[in-house]
Protein backbone atom coordinates (compact mmCIF):
# COMPACT_ATOMS: atom_id res chain seq x y z
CA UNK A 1 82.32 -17.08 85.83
CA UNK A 2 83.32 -13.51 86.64
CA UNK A 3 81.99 -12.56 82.74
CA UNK A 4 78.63 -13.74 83.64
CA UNK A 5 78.45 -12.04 86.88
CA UNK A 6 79.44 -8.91 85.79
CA UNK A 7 76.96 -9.40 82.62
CA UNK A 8 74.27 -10.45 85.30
CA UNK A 9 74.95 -7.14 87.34
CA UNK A 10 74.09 -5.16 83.87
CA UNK A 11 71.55 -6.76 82.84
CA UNK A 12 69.88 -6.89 86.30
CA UNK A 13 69.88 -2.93 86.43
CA UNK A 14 69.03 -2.43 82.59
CA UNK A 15 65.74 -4.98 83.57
CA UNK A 16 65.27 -2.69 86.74
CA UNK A 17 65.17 0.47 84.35
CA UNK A 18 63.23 -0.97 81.59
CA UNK A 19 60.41 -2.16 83.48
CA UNK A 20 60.38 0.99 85.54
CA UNK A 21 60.18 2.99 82.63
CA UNK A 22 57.42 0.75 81.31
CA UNK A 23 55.27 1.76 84.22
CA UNK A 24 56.20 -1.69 86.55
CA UNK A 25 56.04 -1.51 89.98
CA UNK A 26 59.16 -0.92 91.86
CA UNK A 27 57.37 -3.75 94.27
CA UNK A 28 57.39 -6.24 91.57
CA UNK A 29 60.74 -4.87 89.38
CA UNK A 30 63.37 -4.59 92.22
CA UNK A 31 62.82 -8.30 93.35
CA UNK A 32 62.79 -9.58 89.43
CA UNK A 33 66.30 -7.21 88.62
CA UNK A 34 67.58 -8.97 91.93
CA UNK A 35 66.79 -12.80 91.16
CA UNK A 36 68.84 -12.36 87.62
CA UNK A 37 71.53 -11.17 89.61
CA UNK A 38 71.23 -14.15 92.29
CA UNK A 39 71.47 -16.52 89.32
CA UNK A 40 74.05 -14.70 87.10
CA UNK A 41 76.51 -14.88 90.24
CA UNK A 42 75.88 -18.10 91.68
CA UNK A 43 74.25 -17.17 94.96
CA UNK A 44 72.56 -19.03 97.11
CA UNK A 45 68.91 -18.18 96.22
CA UNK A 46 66.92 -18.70 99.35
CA UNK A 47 69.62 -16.72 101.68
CA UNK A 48 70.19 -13.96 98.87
CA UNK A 49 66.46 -12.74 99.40
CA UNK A 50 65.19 -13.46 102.67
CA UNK A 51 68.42 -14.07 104.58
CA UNK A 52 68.84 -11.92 107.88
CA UNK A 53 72.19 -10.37 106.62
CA UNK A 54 73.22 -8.95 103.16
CA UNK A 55 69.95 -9.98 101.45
CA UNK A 56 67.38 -7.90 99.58
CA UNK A 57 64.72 -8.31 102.17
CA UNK A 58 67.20 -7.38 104.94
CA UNK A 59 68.07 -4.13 102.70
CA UNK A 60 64.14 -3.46 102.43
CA UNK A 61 63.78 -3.35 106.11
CA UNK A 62 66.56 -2.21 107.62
CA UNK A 63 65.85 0.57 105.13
CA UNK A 64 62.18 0.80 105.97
CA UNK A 65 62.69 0.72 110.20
CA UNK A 66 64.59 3.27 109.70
CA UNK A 67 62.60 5.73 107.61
CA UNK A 68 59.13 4.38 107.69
CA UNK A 69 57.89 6.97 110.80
CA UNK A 70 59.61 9.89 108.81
CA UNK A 71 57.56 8.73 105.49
CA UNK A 72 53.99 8.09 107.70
CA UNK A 73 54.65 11.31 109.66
CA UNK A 74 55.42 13.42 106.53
CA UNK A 75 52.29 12.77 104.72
CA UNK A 76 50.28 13.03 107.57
CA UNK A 77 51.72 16.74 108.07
CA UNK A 78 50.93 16.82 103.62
CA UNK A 79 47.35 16.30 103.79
CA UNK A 80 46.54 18.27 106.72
CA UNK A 81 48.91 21.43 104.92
CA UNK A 82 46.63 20.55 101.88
CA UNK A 83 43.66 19.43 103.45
CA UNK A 84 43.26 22.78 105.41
CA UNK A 85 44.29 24.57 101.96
CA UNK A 86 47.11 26.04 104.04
CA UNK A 87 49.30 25.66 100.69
CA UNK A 88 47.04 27.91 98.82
CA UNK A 89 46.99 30.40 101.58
CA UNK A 90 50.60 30.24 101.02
CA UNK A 91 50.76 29.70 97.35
CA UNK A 92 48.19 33.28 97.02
CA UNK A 93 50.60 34.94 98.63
CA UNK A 94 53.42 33.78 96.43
CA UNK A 95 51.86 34.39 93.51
CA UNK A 96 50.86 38.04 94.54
CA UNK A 97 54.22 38.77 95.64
CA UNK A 98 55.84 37.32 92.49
CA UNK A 99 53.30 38.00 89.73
CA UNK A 100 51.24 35.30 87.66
CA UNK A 101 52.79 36.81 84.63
CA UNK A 102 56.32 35.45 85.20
CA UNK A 103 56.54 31.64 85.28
CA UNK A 104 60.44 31.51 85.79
CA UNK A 105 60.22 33.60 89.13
CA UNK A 106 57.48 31.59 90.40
CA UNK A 107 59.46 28.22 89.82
CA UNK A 108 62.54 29.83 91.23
CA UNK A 109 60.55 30.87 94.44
CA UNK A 110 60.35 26.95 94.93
CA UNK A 111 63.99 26.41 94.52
CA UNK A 112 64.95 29.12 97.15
CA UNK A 113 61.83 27.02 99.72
CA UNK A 114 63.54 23.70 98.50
CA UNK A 115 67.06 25.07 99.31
CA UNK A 116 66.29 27.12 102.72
CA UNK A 117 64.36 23.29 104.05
CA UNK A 118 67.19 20.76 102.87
CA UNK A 119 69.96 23.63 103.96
CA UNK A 120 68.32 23.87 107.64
CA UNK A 121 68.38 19.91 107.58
CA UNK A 122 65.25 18.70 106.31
CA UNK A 123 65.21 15.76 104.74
CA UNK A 124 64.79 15.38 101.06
CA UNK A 125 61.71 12.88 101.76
CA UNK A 126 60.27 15.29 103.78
CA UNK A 127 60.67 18.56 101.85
CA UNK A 128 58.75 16.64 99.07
CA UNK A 129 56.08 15.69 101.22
CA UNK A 130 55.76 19.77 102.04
CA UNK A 131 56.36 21.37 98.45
CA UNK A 132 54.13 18.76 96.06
CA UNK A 133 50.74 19.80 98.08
CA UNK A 134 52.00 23.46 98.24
CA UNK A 135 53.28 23.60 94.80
CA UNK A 136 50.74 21.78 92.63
CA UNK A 137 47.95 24.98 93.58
CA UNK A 138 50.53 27.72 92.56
CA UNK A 139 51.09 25.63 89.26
CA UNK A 140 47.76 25.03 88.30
CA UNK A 141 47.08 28.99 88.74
CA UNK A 142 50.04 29.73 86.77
CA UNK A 143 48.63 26.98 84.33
CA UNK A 144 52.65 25.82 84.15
CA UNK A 145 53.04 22.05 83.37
CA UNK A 146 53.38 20.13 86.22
CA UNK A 147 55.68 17.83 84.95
CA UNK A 148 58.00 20.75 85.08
CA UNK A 149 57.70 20.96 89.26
CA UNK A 150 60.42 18.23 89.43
CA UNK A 151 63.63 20.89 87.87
CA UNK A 152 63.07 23.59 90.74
CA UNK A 153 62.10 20.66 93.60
CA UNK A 154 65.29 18.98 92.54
CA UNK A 155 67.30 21.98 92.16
CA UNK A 156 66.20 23.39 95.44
CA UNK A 157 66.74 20.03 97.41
CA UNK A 158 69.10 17.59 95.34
CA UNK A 159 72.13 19.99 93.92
CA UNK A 160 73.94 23.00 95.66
CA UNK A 161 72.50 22.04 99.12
CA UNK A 162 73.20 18.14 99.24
CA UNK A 163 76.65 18.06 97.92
CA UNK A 164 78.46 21.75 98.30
CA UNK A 165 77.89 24.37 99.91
CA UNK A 166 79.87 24.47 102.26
CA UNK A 167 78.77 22.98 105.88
CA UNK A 168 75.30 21.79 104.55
CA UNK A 169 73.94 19.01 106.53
CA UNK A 170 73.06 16.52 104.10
CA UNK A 171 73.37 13.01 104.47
CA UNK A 172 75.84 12.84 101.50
CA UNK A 173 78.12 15.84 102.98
CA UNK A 174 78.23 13.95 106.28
CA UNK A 175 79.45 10.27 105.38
CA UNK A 176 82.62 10.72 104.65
CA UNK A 177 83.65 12.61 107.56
CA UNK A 178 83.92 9.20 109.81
CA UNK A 179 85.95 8.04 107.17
CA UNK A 180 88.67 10.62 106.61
CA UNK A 181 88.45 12.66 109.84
CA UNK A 182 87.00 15.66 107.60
CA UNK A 183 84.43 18.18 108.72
CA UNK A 184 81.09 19.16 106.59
CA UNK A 185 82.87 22.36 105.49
CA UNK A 186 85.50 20.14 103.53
CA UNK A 187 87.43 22.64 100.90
CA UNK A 188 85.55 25.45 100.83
CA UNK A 189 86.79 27.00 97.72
CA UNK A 190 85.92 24.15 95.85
CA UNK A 191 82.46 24.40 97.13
CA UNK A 192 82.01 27.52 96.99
CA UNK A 193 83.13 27.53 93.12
CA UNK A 194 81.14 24.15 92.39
CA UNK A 195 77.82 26.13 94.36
CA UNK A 196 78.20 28.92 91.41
CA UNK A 197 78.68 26.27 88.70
CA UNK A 198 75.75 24.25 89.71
CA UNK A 199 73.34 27.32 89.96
CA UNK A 200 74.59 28.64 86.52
CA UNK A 201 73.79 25.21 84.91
CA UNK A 202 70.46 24.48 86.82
CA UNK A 203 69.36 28.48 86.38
CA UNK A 204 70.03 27.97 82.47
CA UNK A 205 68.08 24.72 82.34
CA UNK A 206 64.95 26.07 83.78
CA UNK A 207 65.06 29.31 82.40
CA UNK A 208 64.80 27.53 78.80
CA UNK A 209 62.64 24.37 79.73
CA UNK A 210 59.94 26.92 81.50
CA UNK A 211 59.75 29.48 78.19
CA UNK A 212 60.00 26.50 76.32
CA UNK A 213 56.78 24.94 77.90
CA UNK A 214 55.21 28.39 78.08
CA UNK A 215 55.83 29.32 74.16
CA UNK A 216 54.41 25.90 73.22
CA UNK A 217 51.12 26.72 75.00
CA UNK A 218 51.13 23.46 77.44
CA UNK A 219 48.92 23.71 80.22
CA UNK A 220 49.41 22.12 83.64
CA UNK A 221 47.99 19.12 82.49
CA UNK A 222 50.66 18.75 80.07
CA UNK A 223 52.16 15.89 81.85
CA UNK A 224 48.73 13.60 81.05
CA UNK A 225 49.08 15.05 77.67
CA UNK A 226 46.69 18.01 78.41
CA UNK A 227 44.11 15.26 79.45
CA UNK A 228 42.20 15.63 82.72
CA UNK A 229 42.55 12.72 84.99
CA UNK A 230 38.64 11.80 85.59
CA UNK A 231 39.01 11.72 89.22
CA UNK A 232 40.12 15.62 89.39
CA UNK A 233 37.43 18.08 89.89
CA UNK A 234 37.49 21.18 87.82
CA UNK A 235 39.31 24.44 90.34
CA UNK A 236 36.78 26.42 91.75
CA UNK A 237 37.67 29.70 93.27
CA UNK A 238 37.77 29.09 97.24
CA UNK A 239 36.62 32.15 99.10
CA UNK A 240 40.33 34.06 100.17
CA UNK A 241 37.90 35.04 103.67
CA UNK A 242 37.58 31.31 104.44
CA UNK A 243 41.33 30.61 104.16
CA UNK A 244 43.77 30.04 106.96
CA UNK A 245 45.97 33.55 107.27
CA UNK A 246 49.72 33.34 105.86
CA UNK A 247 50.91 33.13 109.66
CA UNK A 248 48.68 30.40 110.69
CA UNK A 249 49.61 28.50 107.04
CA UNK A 250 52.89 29.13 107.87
CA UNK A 251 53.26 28.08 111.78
CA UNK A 252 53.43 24.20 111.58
CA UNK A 253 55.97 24.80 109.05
CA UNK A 254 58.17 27.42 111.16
CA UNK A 255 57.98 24.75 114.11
CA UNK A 256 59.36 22.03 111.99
CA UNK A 257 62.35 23.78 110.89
CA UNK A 258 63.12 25.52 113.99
CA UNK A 259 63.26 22.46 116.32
CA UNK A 260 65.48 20.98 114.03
CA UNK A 261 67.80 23.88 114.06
CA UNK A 262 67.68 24.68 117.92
CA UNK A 263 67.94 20.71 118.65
CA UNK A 264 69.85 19.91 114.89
CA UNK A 265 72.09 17.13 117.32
CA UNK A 266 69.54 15.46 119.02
CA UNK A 267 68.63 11.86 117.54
CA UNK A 268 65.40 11.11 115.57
CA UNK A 269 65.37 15.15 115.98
CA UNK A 270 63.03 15.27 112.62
CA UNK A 271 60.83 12.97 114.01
CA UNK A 272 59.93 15.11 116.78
CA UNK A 273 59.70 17.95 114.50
CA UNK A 274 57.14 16.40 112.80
CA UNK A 275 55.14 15.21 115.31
CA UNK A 276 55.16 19.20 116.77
CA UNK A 277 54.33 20.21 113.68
CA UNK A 278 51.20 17.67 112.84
CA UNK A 279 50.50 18.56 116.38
CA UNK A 280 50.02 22.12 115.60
CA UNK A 281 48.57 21.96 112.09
CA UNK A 282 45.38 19.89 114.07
CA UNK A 283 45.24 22.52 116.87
CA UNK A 284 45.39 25.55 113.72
CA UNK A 285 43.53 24.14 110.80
CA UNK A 286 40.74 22.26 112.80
CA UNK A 287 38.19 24.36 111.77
CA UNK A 288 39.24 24.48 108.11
CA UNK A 289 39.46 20.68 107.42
CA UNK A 290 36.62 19.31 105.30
CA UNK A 291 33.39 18.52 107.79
CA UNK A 292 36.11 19.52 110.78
CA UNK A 293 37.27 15.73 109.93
CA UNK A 294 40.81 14.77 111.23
CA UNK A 295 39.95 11.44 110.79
CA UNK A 296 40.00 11.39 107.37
CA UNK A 297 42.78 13.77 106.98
CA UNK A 298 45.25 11.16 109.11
CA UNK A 299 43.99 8.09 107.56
CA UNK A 300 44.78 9.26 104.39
CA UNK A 301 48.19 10.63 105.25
CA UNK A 302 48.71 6.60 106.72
CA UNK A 303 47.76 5.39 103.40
CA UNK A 304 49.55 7.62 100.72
CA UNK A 305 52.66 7.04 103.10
CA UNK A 306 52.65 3.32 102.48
CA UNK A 307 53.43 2.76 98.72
CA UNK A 308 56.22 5.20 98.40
CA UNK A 309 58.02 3.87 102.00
CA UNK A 310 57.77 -0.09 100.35
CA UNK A 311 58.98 1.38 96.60
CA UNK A 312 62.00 2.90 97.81
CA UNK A 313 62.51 0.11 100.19
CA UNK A 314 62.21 -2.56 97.72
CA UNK A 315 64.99 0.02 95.23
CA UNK A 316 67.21 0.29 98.36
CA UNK A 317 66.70 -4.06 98.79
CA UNK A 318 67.87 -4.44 95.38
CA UNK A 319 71.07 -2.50 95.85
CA UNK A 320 71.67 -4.33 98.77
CA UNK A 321 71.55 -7.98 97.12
CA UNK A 322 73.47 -6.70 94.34
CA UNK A 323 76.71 -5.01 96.36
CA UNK A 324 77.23 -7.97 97.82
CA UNK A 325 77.23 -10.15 94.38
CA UNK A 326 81.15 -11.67 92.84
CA UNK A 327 80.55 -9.74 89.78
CA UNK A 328 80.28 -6.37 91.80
CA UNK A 329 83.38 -7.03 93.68
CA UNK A 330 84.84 -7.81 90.48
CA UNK A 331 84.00 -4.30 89.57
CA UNK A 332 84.91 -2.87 92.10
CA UNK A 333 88.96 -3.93 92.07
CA UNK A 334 88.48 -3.02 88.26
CA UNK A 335 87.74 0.76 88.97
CA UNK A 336 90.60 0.81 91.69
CA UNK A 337 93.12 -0.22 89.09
CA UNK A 338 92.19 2.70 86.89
CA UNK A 339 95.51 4.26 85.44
CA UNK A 340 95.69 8.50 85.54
CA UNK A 341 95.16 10.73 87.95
CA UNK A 342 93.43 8.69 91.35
CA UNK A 343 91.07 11.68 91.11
CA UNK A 344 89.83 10.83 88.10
CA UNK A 345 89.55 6.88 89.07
CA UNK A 346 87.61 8.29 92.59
CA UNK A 347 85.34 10.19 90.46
CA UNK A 348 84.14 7.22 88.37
CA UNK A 349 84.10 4.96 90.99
CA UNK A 350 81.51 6.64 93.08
CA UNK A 351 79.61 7.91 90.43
CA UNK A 352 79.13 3.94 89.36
CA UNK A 353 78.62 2.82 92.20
CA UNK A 354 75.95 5.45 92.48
CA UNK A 355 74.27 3.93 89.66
CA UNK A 356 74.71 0.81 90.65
CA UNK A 357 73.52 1.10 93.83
CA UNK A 358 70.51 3.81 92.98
CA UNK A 359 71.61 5.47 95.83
CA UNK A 360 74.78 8.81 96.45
CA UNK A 361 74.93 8.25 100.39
CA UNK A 362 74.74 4.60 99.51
CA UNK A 363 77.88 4.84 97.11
CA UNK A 364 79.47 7.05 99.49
CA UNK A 365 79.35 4.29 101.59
CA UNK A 366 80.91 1.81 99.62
CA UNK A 367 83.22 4.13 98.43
CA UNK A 368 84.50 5.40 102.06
CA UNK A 369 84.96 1.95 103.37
CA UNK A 370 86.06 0.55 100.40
CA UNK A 371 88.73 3.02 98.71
CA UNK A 372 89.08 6.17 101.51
CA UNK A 373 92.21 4.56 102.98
CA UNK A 374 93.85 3.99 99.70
CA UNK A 375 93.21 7.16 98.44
CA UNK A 376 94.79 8.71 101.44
CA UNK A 377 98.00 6.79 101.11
CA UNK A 378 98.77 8.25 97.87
CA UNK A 379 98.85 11.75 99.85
CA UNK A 380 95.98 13.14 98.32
CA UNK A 381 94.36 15.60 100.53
CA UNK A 382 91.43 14.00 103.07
CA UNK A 383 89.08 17.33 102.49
CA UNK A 384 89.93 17.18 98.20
CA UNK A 385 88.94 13.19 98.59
CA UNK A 386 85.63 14.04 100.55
CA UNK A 387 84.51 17.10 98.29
CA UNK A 388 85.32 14.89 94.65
CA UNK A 389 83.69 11.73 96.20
CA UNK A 390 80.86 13.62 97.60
CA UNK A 391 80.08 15.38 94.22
CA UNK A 392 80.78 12.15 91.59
CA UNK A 393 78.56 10.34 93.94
CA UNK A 394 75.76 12.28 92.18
CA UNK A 395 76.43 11.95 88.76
CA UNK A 396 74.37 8.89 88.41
CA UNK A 397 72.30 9.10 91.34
CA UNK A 398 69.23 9.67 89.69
CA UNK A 399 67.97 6.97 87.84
CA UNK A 400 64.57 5.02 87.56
CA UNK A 401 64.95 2.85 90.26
CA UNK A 402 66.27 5.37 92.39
CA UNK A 403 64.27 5.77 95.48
CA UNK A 404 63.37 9.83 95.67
CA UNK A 405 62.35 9.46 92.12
CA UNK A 406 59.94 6.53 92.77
CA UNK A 407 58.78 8.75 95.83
CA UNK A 408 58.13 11.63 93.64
CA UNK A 409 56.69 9.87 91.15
CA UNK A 410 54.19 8.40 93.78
CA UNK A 411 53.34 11.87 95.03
CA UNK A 412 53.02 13.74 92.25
CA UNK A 413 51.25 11.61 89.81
CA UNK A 414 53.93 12.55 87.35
CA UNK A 415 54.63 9.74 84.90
CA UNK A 416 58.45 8.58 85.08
CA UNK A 417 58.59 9.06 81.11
CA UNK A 418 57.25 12.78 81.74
CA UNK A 419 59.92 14.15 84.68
CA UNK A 420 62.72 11.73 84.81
CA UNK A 421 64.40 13.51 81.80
CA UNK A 422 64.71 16.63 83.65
CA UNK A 423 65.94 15.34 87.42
CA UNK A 424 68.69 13.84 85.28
CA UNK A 425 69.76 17.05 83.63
CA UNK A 426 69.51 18.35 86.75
CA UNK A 427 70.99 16.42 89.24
CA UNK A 428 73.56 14.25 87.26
CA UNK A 429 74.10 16.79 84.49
CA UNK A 430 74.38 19.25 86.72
CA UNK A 431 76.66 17.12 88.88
CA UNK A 432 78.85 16.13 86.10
CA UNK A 433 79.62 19.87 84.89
CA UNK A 434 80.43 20.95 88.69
CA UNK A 435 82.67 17.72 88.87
CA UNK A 436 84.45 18.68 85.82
CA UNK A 437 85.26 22.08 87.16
CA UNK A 438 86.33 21.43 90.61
CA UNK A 439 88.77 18.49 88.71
CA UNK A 440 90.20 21.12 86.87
CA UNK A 441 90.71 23.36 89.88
CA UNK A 442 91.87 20.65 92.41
CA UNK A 443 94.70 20.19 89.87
CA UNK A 444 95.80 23.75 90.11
CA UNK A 445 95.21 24.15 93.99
CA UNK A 446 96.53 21.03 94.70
């Protein structure tokens, strides 16, 4: 019985990958991946879906009450940035500052904007929501494929700033403090070492993937193989005199991040930023919306927030059913029993449980509750247990069925088969290169 759970558990997430991959719905994948692994581990099936507790509907919502107003409110802030063409305000002044000419320092502008949000405590949902309408106008004048916009967004928001510099806010930095009585600066040398590794790695990757693209003549379009979509208008050249000034473009962005920094321990804080800032984005671009129509501009913030909230929901449902399945349990006291260093048995235990699970705070989770106390008994240092498990716990974090790819994917119009390749190099292989290091400096420190 346990061989067929644990074979139901992998074949439930290569299913979840392979229809993801094949352009499936998350909607219609994540519940499929989930029944195999109801009937692979004898669950009850009924219960295992819709049950109140420890069911994949109960992970959809409890995911989706929580993050649903943060999803609505952030595209609502996106179109009227976009709407009011705020973003190319901003992006014109980018590109003047930086040059047209030089690709690599444009896309390394968005890293530092992607870094400076998540770093001030911005969630990763919500710096997407910003950068994708600011970004895609600076790209298309640059003519850079867009495809490529997912290395410096992930870079910026998903590397260096979620897992080590030291004292970053990030959801991932923050779990297992509860756990081992750690702070968010947990050892700082090993951060601060990992933070040079993981720029050095994701600097080198972009460096060659935007010359690469550049050399080969691709064109923004690139990523709908240099084919139009029909529905996209052809850029015409907006008149600079009728644009919103950089300051203006730049206020409802400037309250966001500094009422979360002045009120940073305040619950819901971001949801008050947002509301502030959407507040002052229809008081400054009023006159610059399309027919002076707000209407329009939060209707269709309402509706482009609803598919992304329900595909990551449904990913984060699936994860849910399938943690609490025999065959993952099974796995789980398999990892723990791992011979070597316990470093090295941490390491791949919350980097598969990150895969499992689709989700690094997620693992974190499991892993805190699950191993934290174990760990410490063997006298291994609290803050050396919360860096390692912080950084393995995004070595597999990105794959299809993971929820801030399905969100990008959904607000970028980037097909999975056209960016996922390079958030993996640059999240998990740049995750697994800074894990490799700080293992082989923990064992000289410690």
């Amino acid at each position: 019985m346990d061989t067929l759970a644990i074979l139901g558990i992998a074949l439930a997430i290569i299913t979840i990958i392979i229809l993801s991959v094949r352009g499936l719905n998350i909607v219609i994948a994540a519940p499929l991946a989930t029944l195999i692994v109801i009937l692979t581990n004898d669950m009850p099936i009924f219960e295992s879906f819709i049950g109140p507790q420890k069911s994949y509907m109960s992970g959809l919502a409890r995911f989706l009450i929580a993050n649903f107003a943060i999803f609505l409110l952030g595209a609502i802030f996106a179109q009227y940035m976009e709407k009011s063409n705020a973003t190319v305000s901003i992006a014109n002044v980018v590109l003047k500052k930086v040059g047209t000419d030089k690709p690599f320092l444009v896309v390394m502008a968005i890293s530092a904007i992607a870094a400076f949000l998540t770093y001030g405590g911005i969630s990763l949902f919500v710096v997407m929501f910003a950068l994708v309408p600011l970004s895609r106008p600076i790209f298309k004048k640059i003519n850079l494929d867009w495809s490529l916009f997912i290395i410096p967004l992930f870079f910026g928001m998903g590397t260096f700033t979620m897992s080590l510099l030291p004292g970053t806010p990030s959801v991932q930095n923050a779990v297992p403090t509860t756990s081992l009585g750690t702070t968010l600066t947990a050892a700082p040398l090993l951060s601060i070492v990992g933070t040079v590794v993981m720029i050095s790695f994701n600097l080198w990757y972009m460096y060659s993937q935007v010359n690469k693209s550049v050399k080969s003549g691709i064109g923004f379009y690139g990523y709908l193989d240099n084919k139009q979509p029909s529905n996209e208008k052809e850029d015409t050249e907006l008149d600079e005199s009728k644009l919103p000034s950089l300051l203006v473009s730049v206020a409802p962005i400037l309250v966001l991040i500094a009422i979360i920094l002045v009120f940073s321990k305040t619950p819901h804080i971001i949801l008050v930023a947002l509301t502030a800032a959407i507040l002052v984005s229809a008081v400054l671009f009023h006159k610059y919306l399309p027919n002076n129509n707000q209407t329009a501009v939060l209707s269709n913030g309402a509706a482009s927030a609803v598919m992304p909230a329900f595909a990551t929901s449904s990913s984060v449902g699936f994860g849910n059913a399938l943690t609490t399945a025999t065959g993952f349990a099974v796995i789980k006291d398999s990892i723990m029993s791992i011979p070597g260093n316990p470093l090295i048995s941490l390491s791949i235990a919350t980097a598969l449980l990150s895969g499992i699970t689709g989700s690094s705070s997620g693992a974190l989770g499991i892993a805190m509750s699950s191993f934290a106390q174990d760990y410490l008994a063997m006298n291994i240092a609290p803050e050396l247990i919360h860096r390692i498990a912080v950084v393995a716990s995004a070595v597999l974090t990105v794959l299809p069925h993971s929820g801030v790819i399905i969100t990008f994917n959904n607000l970028t119009g980037i097909p999975l088969k056209k960016g996922f390749k390079h958030a993996f190099w640059v999240v998990n292989g740049g995750h697994f290169v800074t894990l490799l290091t700080i293992l082989l400096l923990a064992s000289v420190l410690y």
